[in-house]
C-alpha atoms as a PDB file:
ATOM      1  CA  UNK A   1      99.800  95.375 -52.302  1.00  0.00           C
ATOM      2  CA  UNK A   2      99.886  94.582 -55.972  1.00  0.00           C
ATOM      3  CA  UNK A   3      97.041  92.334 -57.678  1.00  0.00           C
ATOM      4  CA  UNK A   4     100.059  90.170 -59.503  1.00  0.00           C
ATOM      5  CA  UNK A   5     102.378  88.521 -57.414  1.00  0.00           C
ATOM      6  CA  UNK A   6     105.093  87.838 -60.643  1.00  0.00           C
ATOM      7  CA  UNK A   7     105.366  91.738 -60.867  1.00  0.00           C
ATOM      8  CA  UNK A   8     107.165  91.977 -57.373  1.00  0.00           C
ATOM      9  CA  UNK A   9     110.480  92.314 -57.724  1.00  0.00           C
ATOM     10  CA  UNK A  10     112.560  89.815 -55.931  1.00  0.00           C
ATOM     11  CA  UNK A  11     116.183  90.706 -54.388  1.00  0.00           C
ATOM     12  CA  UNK A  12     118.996  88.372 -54.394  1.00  0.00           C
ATOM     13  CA  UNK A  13     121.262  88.839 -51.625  1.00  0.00           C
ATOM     14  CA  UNK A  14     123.780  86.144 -52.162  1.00  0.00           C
ATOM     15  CA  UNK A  15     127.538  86.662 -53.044  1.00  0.00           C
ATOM     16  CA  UNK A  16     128.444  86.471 -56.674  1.00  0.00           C
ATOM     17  CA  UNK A  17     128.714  83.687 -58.524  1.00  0.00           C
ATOM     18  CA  UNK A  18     125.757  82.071 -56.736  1.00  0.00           C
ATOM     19  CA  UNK A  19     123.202  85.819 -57.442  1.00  0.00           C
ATOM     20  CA  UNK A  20     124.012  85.076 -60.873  1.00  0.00           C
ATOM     21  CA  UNK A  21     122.845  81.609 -60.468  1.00  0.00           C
ATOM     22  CA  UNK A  22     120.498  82.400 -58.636  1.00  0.00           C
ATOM     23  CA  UNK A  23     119.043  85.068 -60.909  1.00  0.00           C
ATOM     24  CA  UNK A  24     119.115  82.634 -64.148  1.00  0.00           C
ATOM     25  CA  UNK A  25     116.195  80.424 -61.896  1.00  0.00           C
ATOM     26  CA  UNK A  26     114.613  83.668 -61.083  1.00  0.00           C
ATOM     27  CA  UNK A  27     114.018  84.325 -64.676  1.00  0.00           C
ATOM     28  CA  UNK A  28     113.157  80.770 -65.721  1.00  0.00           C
ATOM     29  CA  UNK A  29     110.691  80.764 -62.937  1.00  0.00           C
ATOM     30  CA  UNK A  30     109.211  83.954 -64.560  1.00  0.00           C
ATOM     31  CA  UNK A  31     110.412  86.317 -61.445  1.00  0.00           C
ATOM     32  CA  UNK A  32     111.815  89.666 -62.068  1.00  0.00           C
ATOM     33  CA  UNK A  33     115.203  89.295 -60.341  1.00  0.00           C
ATOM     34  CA  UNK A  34     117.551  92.225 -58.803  1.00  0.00           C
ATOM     35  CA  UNK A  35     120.738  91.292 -58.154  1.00  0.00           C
ATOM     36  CA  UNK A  36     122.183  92.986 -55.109  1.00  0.00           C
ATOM     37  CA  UNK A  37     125.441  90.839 -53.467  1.00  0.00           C
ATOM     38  CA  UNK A  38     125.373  91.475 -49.809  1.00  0.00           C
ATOM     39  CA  UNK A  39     128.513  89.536 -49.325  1.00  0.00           C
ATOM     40  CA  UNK A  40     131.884  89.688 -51.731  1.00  0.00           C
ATOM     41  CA  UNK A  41     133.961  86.558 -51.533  1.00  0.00           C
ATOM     42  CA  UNK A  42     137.958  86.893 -51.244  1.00  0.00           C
ATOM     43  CA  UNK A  43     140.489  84.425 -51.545  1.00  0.00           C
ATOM     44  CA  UNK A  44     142.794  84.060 -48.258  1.00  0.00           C
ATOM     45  CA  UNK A  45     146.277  84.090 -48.966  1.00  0.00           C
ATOM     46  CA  UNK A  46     147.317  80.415 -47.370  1.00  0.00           C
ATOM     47  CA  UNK A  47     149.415  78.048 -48.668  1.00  0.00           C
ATOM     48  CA  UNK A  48     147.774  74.759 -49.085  1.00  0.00           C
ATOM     49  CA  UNK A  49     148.893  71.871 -46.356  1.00  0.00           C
ATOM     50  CA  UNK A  50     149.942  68.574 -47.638  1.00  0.00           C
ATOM     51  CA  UNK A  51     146.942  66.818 -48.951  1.00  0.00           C
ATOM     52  CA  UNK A  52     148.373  63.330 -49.533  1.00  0.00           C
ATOM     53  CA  UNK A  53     146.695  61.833 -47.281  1.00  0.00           C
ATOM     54  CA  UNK A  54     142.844  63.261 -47.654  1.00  0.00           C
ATOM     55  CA  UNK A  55     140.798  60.986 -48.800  1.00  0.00           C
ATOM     56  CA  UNK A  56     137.697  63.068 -47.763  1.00  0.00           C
ATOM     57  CA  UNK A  57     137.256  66.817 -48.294  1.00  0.00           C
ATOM     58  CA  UNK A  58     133.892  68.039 -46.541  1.00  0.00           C
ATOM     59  CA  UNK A  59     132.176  71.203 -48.178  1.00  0.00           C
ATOM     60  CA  UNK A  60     129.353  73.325 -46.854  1.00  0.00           C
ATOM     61  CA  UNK A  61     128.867  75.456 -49.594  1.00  0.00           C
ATOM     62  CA  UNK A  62     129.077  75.090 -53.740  1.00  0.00           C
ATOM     63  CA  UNK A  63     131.747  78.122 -52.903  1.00  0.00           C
ATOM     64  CA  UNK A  64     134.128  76.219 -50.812  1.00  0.00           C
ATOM     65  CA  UNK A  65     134.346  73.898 -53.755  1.00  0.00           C
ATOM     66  CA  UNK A  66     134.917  76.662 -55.946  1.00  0.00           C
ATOM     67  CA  UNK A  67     137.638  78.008 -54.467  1.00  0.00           C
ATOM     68  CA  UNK A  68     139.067  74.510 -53.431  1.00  0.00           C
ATOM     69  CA  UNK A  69     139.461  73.420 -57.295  1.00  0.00           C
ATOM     70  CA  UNK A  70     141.060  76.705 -58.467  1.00  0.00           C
ATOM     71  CA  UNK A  71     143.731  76.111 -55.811  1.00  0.00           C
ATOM     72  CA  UNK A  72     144.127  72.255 -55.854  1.00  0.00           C
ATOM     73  CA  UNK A  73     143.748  69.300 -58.475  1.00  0.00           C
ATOM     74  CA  UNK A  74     143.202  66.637 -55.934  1.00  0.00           C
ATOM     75  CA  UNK A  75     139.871  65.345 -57.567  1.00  0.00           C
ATOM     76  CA  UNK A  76     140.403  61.972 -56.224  1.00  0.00           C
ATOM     77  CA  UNK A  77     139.084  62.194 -52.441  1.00  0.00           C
ATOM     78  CA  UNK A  78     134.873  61.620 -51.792  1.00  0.00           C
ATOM     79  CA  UNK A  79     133.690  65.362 -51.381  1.00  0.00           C
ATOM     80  CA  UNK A  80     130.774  65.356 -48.637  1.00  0.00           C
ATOM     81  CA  UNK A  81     128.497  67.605 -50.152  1.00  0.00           C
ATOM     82  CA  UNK A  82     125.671  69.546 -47.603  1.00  0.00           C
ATOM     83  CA  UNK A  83     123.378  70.026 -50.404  1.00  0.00           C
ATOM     84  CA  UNK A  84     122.234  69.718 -53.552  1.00  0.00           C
ATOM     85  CA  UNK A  85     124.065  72.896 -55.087  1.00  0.00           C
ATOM     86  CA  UNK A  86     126.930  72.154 -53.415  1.00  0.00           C
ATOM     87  CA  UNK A  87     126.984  68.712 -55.264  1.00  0.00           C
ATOM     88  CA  UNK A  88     126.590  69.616 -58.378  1.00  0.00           C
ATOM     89  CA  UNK A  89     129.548  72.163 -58.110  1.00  0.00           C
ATOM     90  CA  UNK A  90     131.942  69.209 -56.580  1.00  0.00           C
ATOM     91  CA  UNK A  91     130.722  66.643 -60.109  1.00  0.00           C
ATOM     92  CA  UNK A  92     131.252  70.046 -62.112  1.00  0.00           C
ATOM     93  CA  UNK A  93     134.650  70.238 -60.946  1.00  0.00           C
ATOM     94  CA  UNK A  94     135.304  66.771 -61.436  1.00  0.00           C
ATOM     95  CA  UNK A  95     135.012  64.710 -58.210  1.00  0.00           C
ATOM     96  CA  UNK A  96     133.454  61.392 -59.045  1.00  0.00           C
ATOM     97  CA  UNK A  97     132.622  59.828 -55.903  1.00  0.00           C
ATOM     98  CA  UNK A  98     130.603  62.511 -53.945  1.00  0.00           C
ATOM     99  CA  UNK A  99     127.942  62.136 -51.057  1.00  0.00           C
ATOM    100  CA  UNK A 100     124.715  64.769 -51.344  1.00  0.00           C
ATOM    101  CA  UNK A 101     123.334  65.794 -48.127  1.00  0.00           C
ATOM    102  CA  UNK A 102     119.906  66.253 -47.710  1.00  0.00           C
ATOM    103  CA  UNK A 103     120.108  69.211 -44.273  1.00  0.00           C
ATOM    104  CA  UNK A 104     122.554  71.117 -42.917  1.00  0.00           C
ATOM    105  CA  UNK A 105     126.108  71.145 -41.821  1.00  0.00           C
ATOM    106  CA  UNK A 106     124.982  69.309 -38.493  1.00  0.00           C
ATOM    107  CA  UNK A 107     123.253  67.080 -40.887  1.00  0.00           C
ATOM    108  CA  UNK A 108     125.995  66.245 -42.765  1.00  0.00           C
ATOM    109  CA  UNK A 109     128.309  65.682 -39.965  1.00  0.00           C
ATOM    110  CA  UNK A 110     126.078  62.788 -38.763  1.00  0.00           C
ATOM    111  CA  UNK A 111     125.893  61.442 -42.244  1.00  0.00           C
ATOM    112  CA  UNK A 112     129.879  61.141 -41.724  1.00  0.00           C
ATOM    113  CA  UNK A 113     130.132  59.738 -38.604  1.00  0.00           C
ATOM    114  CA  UNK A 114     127.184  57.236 -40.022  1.00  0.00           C
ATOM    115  CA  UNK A 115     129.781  56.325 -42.065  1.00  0.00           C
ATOM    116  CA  UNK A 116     133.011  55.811 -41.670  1.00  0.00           C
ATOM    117  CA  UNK A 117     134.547  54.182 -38.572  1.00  0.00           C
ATOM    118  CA  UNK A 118     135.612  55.806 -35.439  1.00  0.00           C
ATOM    119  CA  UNK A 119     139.344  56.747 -36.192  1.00  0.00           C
ATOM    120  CA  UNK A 120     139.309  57.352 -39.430  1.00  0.00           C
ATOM    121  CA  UNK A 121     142.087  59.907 -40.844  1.00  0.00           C
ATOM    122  CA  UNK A 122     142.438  61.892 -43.716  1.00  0.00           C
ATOM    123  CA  UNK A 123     138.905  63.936 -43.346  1.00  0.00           C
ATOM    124  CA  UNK A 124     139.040  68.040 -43.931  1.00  0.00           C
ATOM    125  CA  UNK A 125     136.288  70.733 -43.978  1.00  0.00           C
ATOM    126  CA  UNK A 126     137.072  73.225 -46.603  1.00  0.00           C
ATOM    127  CA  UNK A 127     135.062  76.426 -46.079  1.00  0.00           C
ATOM    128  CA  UNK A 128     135.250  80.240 -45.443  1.00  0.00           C
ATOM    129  CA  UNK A 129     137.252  81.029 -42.296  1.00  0.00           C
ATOM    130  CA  UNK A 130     133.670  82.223 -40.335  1.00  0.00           C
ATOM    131  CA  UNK A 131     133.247  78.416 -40.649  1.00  0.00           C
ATOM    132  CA  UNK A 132     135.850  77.315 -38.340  1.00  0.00           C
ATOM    133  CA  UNK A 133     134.814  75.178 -35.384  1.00  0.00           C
ATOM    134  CA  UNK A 134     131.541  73.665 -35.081  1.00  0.00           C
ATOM    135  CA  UNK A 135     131.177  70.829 -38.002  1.00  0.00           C
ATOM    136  CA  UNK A 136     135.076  69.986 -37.636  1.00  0.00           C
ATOM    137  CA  UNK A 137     134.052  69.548 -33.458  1.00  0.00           C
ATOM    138  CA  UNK A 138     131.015  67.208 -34.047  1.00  0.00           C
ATOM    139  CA  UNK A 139     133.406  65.074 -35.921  1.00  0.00           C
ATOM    140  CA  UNK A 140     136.022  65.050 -33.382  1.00  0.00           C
ATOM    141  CA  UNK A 141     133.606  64.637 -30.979  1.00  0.00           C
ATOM    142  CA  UNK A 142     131.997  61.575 -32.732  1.00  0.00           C
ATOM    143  CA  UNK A 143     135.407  59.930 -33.047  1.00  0.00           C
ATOM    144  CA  UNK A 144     136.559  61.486 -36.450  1.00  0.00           C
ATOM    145  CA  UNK A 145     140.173  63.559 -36.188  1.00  0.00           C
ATOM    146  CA  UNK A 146     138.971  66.112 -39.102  1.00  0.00           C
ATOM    147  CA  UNK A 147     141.239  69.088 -39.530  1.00  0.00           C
ATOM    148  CA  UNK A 148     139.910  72.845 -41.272  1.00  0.00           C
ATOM    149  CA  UNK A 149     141.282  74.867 -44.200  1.00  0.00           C
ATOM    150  CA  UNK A 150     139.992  78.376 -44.555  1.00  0.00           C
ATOM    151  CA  UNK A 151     140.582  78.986 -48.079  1.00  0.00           C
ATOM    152  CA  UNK A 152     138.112  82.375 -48.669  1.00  0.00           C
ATOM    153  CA  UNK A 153     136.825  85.576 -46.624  1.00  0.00           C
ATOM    154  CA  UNK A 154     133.175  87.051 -46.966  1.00  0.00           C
ATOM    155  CA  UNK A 155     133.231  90.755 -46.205  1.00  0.00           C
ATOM    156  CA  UNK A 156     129.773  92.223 -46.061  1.00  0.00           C
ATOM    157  CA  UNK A 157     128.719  94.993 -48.940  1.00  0.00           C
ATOM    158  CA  UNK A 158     128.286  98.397 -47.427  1.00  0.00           C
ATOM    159  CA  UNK A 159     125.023  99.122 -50.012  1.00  0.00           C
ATOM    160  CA  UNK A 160     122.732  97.726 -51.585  1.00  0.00           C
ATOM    161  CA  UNK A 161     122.281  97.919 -55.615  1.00  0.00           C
ATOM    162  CA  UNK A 162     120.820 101.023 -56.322  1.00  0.00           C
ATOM    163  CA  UNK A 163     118.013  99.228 -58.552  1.00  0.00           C
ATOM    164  CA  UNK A 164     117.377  97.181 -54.828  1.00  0.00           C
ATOM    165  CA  UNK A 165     117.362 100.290 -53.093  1.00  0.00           C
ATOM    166  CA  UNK A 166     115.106 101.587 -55.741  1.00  0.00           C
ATOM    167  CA  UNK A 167     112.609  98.710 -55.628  1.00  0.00           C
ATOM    168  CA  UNK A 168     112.266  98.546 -51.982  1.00  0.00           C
ATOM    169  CA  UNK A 169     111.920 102.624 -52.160  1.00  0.00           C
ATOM    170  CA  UNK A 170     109.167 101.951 -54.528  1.00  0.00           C
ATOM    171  CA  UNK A 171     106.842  99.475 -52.660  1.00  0.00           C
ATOM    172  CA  UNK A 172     106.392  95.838 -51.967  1.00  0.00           C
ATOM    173  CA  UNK A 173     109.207  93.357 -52.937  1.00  0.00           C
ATOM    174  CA  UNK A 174     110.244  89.903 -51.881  1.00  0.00           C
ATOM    175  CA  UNK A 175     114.093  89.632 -50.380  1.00  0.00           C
ATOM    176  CA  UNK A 176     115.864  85.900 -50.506  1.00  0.00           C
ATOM    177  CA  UNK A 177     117.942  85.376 -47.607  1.00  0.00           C
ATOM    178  CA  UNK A 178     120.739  82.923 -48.057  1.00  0.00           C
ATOM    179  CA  UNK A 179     122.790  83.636 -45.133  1.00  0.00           C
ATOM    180  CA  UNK A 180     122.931  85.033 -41.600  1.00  0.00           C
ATOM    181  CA  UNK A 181     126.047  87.059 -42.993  1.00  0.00           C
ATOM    182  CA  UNK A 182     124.086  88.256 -46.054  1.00  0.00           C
ATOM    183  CA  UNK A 183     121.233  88.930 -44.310  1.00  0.00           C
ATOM    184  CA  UNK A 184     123.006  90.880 -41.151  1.00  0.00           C
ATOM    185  CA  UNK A 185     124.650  93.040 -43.802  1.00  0.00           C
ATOM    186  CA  UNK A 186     121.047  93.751 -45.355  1.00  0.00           C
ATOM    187  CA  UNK A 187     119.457  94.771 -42.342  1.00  0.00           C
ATOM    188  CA  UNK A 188     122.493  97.452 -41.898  1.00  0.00           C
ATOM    189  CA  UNK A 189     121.918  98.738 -45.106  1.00  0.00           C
ATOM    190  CA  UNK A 190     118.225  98.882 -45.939  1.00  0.00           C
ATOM    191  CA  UNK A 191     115.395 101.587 -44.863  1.00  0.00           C
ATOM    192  CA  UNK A 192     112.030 100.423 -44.379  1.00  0.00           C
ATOM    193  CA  UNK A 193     110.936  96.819 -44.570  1.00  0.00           C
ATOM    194  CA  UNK A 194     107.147  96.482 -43.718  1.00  0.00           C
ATOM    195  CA  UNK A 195     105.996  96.232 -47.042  1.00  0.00           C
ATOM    196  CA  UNK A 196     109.045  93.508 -48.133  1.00  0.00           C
ATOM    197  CA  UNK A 197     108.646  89.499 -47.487  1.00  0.00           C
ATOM    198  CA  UNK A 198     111.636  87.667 -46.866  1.00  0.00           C
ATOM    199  CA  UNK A 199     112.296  84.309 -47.484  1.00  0.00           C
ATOM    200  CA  UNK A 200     115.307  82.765 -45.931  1.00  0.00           C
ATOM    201  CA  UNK A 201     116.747  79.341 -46.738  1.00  0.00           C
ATOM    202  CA  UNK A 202     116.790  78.317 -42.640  1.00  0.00           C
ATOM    203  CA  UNK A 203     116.380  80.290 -39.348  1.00  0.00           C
ATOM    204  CA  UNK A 204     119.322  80.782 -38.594  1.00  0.00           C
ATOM    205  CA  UNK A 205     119.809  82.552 -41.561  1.00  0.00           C
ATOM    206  CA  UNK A 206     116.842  84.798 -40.950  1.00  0.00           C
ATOM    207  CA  UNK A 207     118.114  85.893 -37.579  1.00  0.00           C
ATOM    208  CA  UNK A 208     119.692  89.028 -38.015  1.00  0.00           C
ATOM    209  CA  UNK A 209     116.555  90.246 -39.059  1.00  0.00           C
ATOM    210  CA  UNK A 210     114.649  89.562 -36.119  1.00  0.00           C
ATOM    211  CA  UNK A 211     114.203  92.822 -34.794  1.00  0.00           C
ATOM    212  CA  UNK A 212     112.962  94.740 -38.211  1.00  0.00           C
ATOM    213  CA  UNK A 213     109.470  94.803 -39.272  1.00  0.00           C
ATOM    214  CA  UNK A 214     108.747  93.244 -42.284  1.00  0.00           C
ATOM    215  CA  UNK A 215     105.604  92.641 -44.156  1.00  0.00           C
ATOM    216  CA  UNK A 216     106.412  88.798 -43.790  1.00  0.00           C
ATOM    217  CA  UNK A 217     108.954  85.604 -42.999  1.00  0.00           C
ATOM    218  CA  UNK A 218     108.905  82.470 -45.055  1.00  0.00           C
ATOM    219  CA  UNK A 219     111.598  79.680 -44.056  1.00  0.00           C
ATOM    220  CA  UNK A 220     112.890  76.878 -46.387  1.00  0.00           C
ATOM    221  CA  UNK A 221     111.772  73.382 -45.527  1.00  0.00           C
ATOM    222  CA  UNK A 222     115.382  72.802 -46.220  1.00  0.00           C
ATOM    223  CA  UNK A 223     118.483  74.535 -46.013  1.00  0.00           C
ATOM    224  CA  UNK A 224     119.152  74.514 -50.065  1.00  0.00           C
ATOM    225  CA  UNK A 225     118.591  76.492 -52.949  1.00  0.00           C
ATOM    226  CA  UNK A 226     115.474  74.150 -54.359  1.00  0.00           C
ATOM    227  CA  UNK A 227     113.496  74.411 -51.243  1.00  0.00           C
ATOM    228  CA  UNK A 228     114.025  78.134 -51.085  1.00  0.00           C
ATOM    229  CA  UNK A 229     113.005  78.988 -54.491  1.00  0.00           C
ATOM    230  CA  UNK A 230     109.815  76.795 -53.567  1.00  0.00           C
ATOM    231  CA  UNK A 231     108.768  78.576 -50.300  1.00  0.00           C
ATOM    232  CA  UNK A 232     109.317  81.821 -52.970  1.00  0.00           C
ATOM    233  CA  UNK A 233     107.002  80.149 -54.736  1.00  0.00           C
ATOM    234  CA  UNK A 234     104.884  79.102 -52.269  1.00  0.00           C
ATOM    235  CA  UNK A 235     105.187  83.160 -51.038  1.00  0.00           C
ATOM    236  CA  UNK A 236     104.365  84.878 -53.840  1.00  0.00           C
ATOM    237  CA  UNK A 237     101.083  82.418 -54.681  1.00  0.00           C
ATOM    238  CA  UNK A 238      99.483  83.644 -51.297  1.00  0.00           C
ATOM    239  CA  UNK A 239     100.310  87.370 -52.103  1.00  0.00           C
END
C-alpha cells in the first residue's frame, strides 16, 4: 500500500468519448487518470426507419444520443434519459423537453409506463445492438408498443494501454468499471489484480470480474457517472 491515496493511479475503462470525459473529472478531482478504452464504439451501417411518427426516443446511454444526433435532426420528440450524463448529452444536442432518470434502464422503463397511457405509439429505444430486448419488452409488457434501433457496435479492445498495463505492473491502482462489456474485456486482458480496487458503477457491471482476486469491490449507489466518481471517492479516502 501507499501512504497517499491521490498518488494511485486510477484506470478508465470506458469507450472513448466518455474516458475523455471521464478523465477531465479525474483531474479536477485531483486523481491521476490513465486512459485505457476497453470498448471502441462503431457505427452500424442501417438506414434510419421513418421517424414521423416518434414522439419519444428512449436512450440508455449519453452514446446512443450521440450517435442518434449525427444520424438524425429530429430534436423535437421527449428523449427519456436513464441518467444524468445521458441528459445532459440529449439538452447538448438540442432536445428541449427531456425526462432524467434517477436508476437504471428497468428504472426508466417504469418511469415510462408511469407515464404515458397504455397504448401509446410512437416510443423507440435507441441504443447499441447488445441492447436489444429487455427495456423495449418491459414496455410492451406494460402496455407500451416500443420498437428498437441499433444504431452502434461495441467491440471489446484486445489490450490494455501500455501506461495501464504499466501501472497495474507497478503496484496498487484503482480500476473504474462502467460496463459489464468493458469490464469482461478487462478481465481478458489484465495479469494480476490483488493489489487493484475496482469500482464499478452497478453489479451487474462488476460481474465479469467475479472470479479474479482483487484487492477490493466498491459499487455505485447509483448506476451514473456522479455516484461512481463518489464511491471513488469514498474508495480512495479509506485507502
Amino acid at each position: 500500500m501507499v501512504s497517499q491515496p491521490d498518488l494511485w493511479p486510477v484506470i478508465v475503462t470506458r469507450a472513448e468519448p466518455g474516458a475523455s470525459e471521464t478523465m477531465a473529472r479525474l483531474k479536477a478531482m485531483g486523481l491521476q487518470g490513465i486512459s485505457s478504452p476497453m470498448l471502441e464504439l462503431a457505427r452500424l451501417d442501417v438506414a434510419l426507419p421513418d421517424l414521423s411518427g416518434i414522439a419519444h426516443l428512449v436512450f440508455t446511454s449519453a452514446n446512443g444520443v450521440r450517435f442518434f444526433a449525427e444520424a438524425s435532426e429530429l430534436r423535437t420528440a421527449k428523449a427519456w434519459c436513464v441518467g444524468p450524463s445521458t441528459a445532459a448529452a440529449a439538452r447538448e444536442a438540442g432536445f428541449a423537453d427531456v425526462h432524467e432518470g434517477a436508476g437504471d434502464a428497468v428504472d426508466l422503463a417504469a418511469d415510462i409506463l408511469a407515464a404515458l397511457p397504455e397504448g401509446t405509439d410512437g416510443v423507440l429505444h435507441v441504443a447499441n445492438e447488445a441492447a436489444a430486448g429487455e427495456l423495449v419488452a418491459r414496455l410492451k409488457a406494460g402496455g407500451i408498443p416500443a420498437g428498437f434501433l441499433a444504431l452502434y457496435e461495441t467491440r471489446p479492445a484486445d489490450e490494455l494501454s501500455a501506461e495501464a498495463e504499466a501501472a497495474l505492473a507497478a503496484g496498487p491502482a484503482c480500476v473504474l468499471i462502467h460496463s459489464a462489456k468493458a469490464a469482461a474485456a478487462f478481465a481478458w486482458a489484465a495479469g494480476a489484480l490483488d493489489q487493484t480496487v475496482l469500482v464499478a458503477i452497478s453489479e451487474a457491471a462488476a460481474r465479469p470480474l467475479q472470479g479474479r482476486e482483487v484487492g477490493a469491490v466498491h459499487i455505485a449507489e447509483a448506476p451514473n457517472e456522479d455516484a461512481l466518481l463518489a464511491a471513488l471517492a469514498g474508495a480512495t479516502s479509506g485507502l
